[in-house]
C-alpha atoms as a PDB file:
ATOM      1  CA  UNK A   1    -114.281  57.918 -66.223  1.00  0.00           C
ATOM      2  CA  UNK A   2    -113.414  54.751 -67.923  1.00  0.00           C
ATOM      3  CA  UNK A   3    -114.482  56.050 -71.255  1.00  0.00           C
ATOM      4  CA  UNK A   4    -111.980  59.226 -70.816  1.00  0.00           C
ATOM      5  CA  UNK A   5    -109.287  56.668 -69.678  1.00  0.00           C
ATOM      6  CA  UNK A   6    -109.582  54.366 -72.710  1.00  0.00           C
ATOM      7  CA  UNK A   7    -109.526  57.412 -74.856  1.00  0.00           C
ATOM      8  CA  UNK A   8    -106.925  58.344 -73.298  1.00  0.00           C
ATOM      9  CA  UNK A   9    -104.843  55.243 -74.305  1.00  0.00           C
ATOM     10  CA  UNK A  10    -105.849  55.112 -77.724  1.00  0.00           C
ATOM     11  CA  UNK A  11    -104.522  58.651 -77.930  1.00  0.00           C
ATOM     12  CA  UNK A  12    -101.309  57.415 -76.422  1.00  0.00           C
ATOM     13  CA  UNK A  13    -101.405  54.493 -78.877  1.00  0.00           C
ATOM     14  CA  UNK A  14    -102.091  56.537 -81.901  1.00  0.00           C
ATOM     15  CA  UNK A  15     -99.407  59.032 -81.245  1.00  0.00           C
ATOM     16  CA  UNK A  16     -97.043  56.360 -80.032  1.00  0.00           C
ATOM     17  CA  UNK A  17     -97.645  54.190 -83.513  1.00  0.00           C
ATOM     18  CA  UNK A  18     -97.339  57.723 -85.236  1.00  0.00           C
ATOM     19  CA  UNK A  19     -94.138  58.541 -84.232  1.00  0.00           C
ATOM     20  CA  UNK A  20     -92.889  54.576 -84.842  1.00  0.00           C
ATOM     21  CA  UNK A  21     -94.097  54.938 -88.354  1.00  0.00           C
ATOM     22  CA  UNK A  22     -91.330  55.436 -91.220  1.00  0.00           C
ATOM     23  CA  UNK A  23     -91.360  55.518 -95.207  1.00  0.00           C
ATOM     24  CA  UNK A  24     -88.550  53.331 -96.981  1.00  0.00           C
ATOM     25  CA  UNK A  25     -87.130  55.352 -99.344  1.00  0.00           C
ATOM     26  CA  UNK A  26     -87.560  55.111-103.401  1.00  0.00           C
ATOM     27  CA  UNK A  27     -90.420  52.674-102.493  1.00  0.00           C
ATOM     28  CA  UNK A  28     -92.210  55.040 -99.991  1.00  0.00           C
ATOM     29  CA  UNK A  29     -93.881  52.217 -98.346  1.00  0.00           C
ATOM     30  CA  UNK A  30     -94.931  52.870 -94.414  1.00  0.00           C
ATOM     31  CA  UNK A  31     -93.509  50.818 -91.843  1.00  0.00           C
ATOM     32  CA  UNK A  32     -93.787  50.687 -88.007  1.00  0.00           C
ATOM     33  CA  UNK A  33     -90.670  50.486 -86.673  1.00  0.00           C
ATOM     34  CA  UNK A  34     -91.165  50.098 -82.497  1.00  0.00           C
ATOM     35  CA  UNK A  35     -87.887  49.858 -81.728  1.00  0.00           C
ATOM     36  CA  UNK A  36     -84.814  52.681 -80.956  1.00  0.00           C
ATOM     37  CA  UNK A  37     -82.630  52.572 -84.784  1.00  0.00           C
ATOM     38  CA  UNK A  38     -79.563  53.667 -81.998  1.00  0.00           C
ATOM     39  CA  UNK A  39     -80.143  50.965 -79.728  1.00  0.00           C
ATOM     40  CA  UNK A  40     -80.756  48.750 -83.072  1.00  0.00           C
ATOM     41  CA  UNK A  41     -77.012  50.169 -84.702  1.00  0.00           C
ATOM     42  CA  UNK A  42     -75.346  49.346 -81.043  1.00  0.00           C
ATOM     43  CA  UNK A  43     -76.735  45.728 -80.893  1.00  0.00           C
ATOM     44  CA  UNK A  44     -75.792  45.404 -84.239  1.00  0.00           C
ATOM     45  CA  UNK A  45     -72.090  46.212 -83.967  1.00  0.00           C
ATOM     46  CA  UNK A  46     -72.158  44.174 -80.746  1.00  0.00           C
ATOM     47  CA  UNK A  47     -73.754  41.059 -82.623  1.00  0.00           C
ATOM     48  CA  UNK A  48     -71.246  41.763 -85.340  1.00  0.00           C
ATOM     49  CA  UNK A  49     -68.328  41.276 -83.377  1.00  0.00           C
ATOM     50  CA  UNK A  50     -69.184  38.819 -81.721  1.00  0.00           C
ATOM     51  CA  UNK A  51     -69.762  37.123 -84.913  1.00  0.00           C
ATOM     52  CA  UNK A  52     -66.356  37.680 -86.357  1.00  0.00           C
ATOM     53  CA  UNK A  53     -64.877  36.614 -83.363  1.00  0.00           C
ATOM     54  CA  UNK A  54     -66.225  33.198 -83.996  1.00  0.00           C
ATOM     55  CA  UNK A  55     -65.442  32.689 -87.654  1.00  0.00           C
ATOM     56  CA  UNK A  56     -62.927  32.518 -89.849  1.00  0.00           C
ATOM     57  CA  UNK A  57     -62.482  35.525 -92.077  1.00  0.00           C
ATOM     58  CA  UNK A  58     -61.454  34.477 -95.639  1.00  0.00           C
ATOM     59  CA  UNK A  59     -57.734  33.759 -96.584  1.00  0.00           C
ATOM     60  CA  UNK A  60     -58.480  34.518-100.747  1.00  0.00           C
ATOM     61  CA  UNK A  61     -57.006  38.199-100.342  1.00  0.00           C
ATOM     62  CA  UNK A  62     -58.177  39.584-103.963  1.00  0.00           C
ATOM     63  CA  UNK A  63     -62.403  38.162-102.927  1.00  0.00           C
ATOM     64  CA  UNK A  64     -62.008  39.669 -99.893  1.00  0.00           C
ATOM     65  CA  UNK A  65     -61.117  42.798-101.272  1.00  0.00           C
ATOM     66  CA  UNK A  66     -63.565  42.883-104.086  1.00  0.00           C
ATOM     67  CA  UNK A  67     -65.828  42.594-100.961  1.00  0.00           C
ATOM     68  CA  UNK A  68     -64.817  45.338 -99.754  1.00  0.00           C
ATOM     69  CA  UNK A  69     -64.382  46.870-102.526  1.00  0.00           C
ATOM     70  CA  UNK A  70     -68.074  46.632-104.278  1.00  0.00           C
ATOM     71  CA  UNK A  71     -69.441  47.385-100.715  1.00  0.00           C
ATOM     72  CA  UNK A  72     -67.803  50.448-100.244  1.00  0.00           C
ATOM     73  CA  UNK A  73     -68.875  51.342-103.643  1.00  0.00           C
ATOM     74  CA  UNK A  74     -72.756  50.732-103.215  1.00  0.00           C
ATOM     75  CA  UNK A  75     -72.505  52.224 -99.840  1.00  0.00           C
ATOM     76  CA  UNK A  76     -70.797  55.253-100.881  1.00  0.00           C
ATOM     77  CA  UNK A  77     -73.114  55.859-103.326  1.00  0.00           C
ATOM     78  CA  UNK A  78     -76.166  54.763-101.127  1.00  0.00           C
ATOM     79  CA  UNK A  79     -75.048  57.513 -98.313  1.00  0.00           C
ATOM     80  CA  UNK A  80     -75.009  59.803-100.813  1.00  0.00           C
ATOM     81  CA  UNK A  81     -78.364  59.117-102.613  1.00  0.00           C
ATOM     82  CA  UNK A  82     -80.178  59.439 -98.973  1.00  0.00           C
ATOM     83  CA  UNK A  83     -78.386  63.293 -98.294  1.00  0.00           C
ATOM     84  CA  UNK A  84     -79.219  64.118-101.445  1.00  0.00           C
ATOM     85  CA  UNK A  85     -83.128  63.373-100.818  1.00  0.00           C
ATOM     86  CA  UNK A  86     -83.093  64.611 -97.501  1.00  0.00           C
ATOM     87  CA  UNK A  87     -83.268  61.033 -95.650  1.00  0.00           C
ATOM     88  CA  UNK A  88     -79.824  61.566 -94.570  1.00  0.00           C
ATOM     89  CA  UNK A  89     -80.903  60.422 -90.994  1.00  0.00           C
ATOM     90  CA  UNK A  90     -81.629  57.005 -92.266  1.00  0.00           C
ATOM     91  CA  UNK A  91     -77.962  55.560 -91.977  1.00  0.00           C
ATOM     92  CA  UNK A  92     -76.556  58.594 -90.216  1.00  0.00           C
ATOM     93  CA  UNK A  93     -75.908  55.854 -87.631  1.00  0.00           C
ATOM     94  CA  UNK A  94     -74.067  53.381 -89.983  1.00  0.00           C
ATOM     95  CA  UNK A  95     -70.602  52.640 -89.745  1.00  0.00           C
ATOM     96  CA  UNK A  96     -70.356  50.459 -93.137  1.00  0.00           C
ATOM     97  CA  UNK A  97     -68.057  46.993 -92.962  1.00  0.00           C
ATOM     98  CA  UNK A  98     -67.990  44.271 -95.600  1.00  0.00           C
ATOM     99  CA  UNK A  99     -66.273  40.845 -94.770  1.00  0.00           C
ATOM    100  CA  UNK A 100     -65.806  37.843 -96.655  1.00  0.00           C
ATOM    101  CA  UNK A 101     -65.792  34.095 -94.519  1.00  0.00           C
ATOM    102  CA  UNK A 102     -64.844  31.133 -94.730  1.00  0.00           C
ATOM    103  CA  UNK A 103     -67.944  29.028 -94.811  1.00  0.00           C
ATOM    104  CA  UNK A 104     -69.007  27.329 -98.130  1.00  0.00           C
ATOM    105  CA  UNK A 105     -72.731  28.349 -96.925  1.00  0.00           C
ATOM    106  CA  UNK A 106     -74.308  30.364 -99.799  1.00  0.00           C
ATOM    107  CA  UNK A 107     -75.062  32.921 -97.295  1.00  0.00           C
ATOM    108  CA  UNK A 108     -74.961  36.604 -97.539  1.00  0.00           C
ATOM    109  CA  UNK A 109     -76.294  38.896 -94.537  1.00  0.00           C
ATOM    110  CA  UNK A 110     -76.397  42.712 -93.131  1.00  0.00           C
ATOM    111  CA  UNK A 111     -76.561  43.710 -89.636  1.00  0.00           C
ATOM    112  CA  UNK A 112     -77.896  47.358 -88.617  1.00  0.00           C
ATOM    113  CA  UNK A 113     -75.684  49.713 -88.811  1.00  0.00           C
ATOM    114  CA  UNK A 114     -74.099  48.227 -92.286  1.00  0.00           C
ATOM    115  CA  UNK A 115     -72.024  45.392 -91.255  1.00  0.00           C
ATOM    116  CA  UNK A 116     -72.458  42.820 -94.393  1.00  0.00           C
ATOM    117  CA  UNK A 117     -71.089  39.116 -94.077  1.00  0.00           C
ATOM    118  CA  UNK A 118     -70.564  37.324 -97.159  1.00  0.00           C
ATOM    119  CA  UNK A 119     -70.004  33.767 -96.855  1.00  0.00           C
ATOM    120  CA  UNK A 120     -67.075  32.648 -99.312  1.00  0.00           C
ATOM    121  CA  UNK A 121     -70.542  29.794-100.701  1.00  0.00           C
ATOM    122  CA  UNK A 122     -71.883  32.265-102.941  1.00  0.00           C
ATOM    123  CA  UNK A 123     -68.697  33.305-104.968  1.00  0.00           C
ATOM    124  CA  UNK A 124     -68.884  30.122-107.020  1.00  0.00           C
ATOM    125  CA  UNK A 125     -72.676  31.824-107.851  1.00  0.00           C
ATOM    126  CA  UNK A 126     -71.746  35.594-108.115  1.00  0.00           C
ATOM    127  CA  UNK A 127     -68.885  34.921-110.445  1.00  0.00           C
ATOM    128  CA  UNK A 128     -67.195  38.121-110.473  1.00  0.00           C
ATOM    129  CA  UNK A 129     -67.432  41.648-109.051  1.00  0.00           C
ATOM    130  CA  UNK A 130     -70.770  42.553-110.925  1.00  0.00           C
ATOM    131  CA  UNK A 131     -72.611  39.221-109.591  1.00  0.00           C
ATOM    132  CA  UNK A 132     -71.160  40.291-106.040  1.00  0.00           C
ATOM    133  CA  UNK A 133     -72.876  43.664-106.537  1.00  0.00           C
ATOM    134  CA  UNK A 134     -76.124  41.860-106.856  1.00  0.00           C
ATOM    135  CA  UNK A 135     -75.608  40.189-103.461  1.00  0.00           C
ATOM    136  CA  UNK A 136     -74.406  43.284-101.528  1.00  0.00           C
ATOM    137  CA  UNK A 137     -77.069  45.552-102.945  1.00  0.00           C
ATOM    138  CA  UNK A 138     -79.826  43.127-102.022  1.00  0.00           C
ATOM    139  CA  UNK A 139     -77.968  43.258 -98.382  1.00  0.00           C
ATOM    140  CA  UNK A 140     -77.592  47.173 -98.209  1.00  0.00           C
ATOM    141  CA  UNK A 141     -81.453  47.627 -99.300  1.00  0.00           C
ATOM    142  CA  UNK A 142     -82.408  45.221 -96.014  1.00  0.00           C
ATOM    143  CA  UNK A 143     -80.477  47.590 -93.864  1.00  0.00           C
ATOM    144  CA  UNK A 144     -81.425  51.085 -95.646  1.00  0.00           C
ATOM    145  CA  UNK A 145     -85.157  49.497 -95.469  1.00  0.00           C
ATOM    146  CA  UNK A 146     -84.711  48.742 -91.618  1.00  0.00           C
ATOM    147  CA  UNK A 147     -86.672  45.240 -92.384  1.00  0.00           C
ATOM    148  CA  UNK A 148     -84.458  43.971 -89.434  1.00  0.00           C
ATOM    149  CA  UNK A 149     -86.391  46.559 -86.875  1.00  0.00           C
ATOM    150  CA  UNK A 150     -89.456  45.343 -88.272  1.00  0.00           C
ATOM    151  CA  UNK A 151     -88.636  42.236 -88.153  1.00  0.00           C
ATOM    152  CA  UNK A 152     -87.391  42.346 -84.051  1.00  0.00           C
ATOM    153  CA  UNK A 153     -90.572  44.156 -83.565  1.00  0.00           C
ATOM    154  CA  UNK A 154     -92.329  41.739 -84.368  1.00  0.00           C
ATOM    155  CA  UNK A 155     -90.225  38.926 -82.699  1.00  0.00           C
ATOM    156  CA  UNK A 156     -90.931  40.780 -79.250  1.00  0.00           C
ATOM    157  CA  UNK A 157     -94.448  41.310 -79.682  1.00  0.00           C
ATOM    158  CA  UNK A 158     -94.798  37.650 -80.292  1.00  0.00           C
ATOM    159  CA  UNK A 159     -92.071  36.012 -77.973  1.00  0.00           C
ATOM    160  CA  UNK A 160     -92.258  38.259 -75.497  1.00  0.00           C
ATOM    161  CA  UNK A 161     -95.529  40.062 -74.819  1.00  0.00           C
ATOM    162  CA  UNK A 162     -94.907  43.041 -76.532  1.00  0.00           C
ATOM    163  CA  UNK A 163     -92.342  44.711 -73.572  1.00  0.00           C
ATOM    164  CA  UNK A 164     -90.220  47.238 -74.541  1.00  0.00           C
ATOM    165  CA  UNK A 165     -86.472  46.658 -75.815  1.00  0.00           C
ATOM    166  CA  UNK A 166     -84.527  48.028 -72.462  1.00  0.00           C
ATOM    167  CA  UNK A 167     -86.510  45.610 -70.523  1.00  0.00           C
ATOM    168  CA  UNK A 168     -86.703  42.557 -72.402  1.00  0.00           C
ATOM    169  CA  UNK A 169     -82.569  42.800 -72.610  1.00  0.00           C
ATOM    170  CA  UNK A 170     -82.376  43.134 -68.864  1.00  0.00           C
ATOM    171  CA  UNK A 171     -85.071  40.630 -67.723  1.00  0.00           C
ATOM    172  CA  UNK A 172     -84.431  37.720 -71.179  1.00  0.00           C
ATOM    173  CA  UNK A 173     -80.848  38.924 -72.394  1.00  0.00           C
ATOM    174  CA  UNK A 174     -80.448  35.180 -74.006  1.00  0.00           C
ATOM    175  CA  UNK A 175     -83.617  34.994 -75.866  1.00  0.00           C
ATOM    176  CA  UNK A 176     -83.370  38.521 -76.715  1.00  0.00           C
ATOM    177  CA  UNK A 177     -80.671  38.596 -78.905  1.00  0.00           C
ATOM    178  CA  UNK A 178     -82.058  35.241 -80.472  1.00  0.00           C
ATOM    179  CA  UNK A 179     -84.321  37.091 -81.745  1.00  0.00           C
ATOM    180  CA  UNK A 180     -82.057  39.851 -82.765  1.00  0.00           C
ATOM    181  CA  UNK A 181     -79.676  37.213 -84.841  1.00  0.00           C
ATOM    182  CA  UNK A 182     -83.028  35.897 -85.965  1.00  0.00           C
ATOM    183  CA  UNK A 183     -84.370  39.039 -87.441  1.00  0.00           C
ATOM    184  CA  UNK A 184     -81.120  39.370 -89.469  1.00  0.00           C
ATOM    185  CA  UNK A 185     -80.750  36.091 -90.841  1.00  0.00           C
ATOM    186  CA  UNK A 186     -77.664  35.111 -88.040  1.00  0.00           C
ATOM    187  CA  UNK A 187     -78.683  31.900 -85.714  1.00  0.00           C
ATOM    188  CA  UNK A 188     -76.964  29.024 -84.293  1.00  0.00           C
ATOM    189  CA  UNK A 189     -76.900  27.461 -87.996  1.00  0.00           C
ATOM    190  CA  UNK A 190     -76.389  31.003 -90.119  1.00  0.00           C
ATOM    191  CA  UNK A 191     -78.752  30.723 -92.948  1.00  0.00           C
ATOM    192  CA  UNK A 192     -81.238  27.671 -92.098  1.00  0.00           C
ATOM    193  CA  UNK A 193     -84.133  29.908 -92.262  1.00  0.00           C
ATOM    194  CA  UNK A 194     -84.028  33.443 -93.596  1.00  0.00           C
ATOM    195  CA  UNK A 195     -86.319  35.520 -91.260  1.00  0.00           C
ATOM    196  CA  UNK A 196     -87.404  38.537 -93.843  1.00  0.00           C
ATOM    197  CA  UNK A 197     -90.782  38.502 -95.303  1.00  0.00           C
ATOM    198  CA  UNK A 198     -91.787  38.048 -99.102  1.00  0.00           C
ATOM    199  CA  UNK A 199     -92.422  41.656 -98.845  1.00  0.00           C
ATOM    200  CA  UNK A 200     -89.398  42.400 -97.708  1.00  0.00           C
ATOM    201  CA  UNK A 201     -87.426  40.334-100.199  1.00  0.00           C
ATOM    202  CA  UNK A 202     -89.400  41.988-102.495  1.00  0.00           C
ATOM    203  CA  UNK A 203     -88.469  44.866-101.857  1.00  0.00           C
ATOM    204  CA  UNK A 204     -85.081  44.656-101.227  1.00  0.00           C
ATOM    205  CA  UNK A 205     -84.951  42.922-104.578  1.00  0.00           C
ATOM    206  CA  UNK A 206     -86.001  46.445-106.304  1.00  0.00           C
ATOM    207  CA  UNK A 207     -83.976  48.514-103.771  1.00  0.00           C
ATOM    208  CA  UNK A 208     -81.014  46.270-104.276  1.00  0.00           C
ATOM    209  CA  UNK A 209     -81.353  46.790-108.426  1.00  0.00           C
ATOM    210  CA  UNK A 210     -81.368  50.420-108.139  1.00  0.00           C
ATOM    211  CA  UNK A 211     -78.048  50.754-105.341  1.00  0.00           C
ATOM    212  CA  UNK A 212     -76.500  48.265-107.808  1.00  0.00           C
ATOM    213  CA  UNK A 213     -77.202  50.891-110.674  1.00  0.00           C
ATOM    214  CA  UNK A 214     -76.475  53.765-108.427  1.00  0.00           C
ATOM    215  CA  UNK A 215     -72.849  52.177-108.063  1.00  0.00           C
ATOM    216  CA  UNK A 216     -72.455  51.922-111.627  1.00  0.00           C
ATOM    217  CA  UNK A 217     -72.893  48.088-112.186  1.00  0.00           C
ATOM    218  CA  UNK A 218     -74.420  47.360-115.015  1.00  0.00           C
ATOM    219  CA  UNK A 219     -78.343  46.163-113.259  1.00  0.00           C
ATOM    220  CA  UNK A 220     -78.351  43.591-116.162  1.00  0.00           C
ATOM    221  CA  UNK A 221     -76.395  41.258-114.248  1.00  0.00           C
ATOM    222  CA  UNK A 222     -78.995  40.432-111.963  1.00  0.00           C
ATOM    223  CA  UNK A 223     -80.680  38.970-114.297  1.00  0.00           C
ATOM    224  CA  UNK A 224     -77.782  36.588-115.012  1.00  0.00           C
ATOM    225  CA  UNK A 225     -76.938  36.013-110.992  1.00  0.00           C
ATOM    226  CA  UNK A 226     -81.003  34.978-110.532  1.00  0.00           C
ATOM    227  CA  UNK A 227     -80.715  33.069-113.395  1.00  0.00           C
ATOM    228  CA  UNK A 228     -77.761  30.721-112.078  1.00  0.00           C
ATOM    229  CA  UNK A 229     -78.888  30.667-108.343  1.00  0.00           C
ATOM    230  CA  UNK A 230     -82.218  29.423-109.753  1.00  0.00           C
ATOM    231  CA  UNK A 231     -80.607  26.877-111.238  1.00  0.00           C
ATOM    232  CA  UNK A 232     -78.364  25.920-108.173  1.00  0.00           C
ATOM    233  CA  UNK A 233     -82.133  25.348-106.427  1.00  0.00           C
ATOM    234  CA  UNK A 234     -83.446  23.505-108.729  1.00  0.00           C
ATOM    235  CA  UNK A 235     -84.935  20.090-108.331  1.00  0.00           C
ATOM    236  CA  UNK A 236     -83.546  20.522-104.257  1.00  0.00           C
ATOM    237  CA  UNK A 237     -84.475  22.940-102.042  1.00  0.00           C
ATOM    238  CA  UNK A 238     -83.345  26.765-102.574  1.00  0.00           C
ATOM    239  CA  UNK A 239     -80.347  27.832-100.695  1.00  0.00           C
ATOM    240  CA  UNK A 240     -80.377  28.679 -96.984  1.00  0.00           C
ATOM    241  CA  UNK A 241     -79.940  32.780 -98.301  1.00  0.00           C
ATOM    242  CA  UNK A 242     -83.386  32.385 -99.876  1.00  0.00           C
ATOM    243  CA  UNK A 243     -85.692  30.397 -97.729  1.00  0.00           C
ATOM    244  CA  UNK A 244     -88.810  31.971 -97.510  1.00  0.00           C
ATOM    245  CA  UNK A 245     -88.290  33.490-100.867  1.00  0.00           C
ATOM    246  CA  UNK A 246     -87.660  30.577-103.495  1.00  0.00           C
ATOM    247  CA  UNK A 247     -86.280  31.177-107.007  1.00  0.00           C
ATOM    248  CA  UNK A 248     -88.867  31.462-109.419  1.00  0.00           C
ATOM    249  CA  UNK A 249     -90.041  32.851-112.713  1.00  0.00           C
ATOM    250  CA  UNK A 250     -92.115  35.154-110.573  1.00  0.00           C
ATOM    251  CA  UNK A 251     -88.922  36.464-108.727  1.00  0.00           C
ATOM    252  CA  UNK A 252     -86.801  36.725-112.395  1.00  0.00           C
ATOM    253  CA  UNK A 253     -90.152  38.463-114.490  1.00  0.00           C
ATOM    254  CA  UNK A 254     -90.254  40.837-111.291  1.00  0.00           C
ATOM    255  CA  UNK A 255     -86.585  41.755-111.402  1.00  0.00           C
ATOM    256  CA  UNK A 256     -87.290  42.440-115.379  1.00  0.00           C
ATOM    257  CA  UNK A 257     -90.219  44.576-114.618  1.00  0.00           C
ATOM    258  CA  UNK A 258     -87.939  46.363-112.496  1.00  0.00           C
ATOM    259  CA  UNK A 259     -85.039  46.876-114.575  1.00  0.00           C
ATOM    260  CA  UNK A 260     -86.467  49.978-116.647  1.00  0.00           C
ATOM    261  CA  UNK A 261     -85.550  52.124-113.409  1.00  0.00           C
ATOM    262  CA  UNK A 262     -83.002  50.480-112.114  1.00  0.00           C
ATOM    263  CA  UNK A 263     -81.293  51.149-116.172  1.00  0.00           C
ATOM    264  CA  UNK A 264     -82.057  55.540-115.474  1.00  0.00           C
ATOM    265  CA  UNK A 265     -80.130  55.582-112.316  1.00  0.00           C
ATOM    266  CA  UNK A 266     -76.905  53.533-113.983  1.00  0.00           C
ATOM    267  CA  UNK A 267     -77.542  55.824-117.368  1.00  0.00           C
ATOM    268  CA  UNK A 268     -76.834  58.758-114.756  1.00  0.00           C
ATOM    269  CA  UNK A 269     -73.918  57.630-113.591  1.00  0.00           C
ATOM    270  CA  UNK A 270     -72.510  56.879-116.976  1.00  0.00           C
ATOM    271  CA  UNK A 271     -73.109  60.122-117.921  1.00  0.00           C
ATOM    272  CA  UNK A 272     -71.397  61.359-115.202  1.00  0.00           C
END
């Protein structure tokens, strides 16, 4: 009896874990994601709010619209990217919003559901509209990859015992959406530690480079915008944006390797 009962979990388990798992597109690397994308989207617009409430939105007009502008045009052609591959579904939820703030943090971060923050800090870095593209694509690919979901999976399984989303909101609302803001780089103090893996900046470093190119910025400048933030970090420790990812030659000679693919999807666009 116990034998057929354990099997029977482990069948539960499997299928459970099966139906979790995902593939991040272009990279086509399997994640388990535990955790309702909906439910994920609604907290997200929630947190977002809630967020702008709070701060100041930026008072230089023309950055805030070249915000705006460059994210529309990386999520425009992200949305479109995603239909056209049949992974539609992956942002059918998102409801795409960039804002600028006033806070000299070099900060950048994306909420499910595409809500971006960019903290006025990192337009001394960025330079101009092609250096913001960098920043936003890098942003986009965290959402598009649902690293966040992993990310609050995690949190719960480790925080809280593993209990499912619905409960842990009704029984630890507070901690809960620590967590959340945690998972998506938003805390108390935005930016003091950046919650996504090296795996996860790694990939949205390659994702970012090809949404970038997708939007027809030249992928080139990527180069240049690592380039000066690596030498904003150096000899002091890296900016709050890139804590558990320093600025390295590793991180630059990666973003070259990458470049070759990144450079067909912009050539297509040119074309076009």
């Amino acid at each position: 009896m116990r034998v057929r009962i354990r099997t029977l979990v482990v069948l539960v388990v499997s299928m459970f874990l099966l139906e979790a798992c995902q593939t991040v597109p272009i990279t086509g690397r399997k994640q388990i994601n535990l955790l309702p994308e909906a439910t994920m989207v609604e907290m997200g617009f929630a947190n977002f709010d809630a967020f702008m409430n709070e701060n100041q939105v930026s008072s230089n007009r023309s950055a805030s619209e070249m915000v705006a502008r460059t994210g529309q045009k990386i999520s425009g052609a992200v949305n479109q990217f995603l239909k056209d591959v049949g992974q539609g579904d992956q942002v059918a939820n998102f409801k795409w919003e960039f804002k600028l703030v006033a806070d000299p943090t070099p900060n950048a971060w994306c909420m499910p559901g595409g809500k971006v923050v960019v903290y006025e800090g990192l337009l001394p870095i960025t330079q101009d509209e092609n250096g913001l593209a960098v920043v936003i694509g890098h942003e986009v690919a965290h959402a598009v990859a649902r690293h966040g979901n992993e990310r609050m999976s995690h949190g719960l399984m480790t925080e809280l015992g593993g209990v499912a989303l619905t409960v842990a909101l009704q029984s630890k609302p507070q901690q809960t959406r620590d967590i959340f803001l945690m998972a998506y780089g938003v805390g108390s103090q935005v930016g003091v530690l950046l919650p996504y893996s090296r795996l996860h900046e790694k990939e949205a470093d390659r994702l970012g480079l090809i949404f970038t190119a997708m939007a027809g910025y030249d992928p080139n400048s990527a180069i240049k915008f690592w380039e000066r933030m690596s030498k904003v970090s150096s000899g002091q420790q890296p900016p709050e944006w890139l804590s558990t990812h320093p600025l390295n030659e590793t991180r630059i000679a990666e973003m070259k390797k990458n470049l070759p693919e990144a450079i067909k999807y912009y050539q297509k666009v040119r074309i076009h």
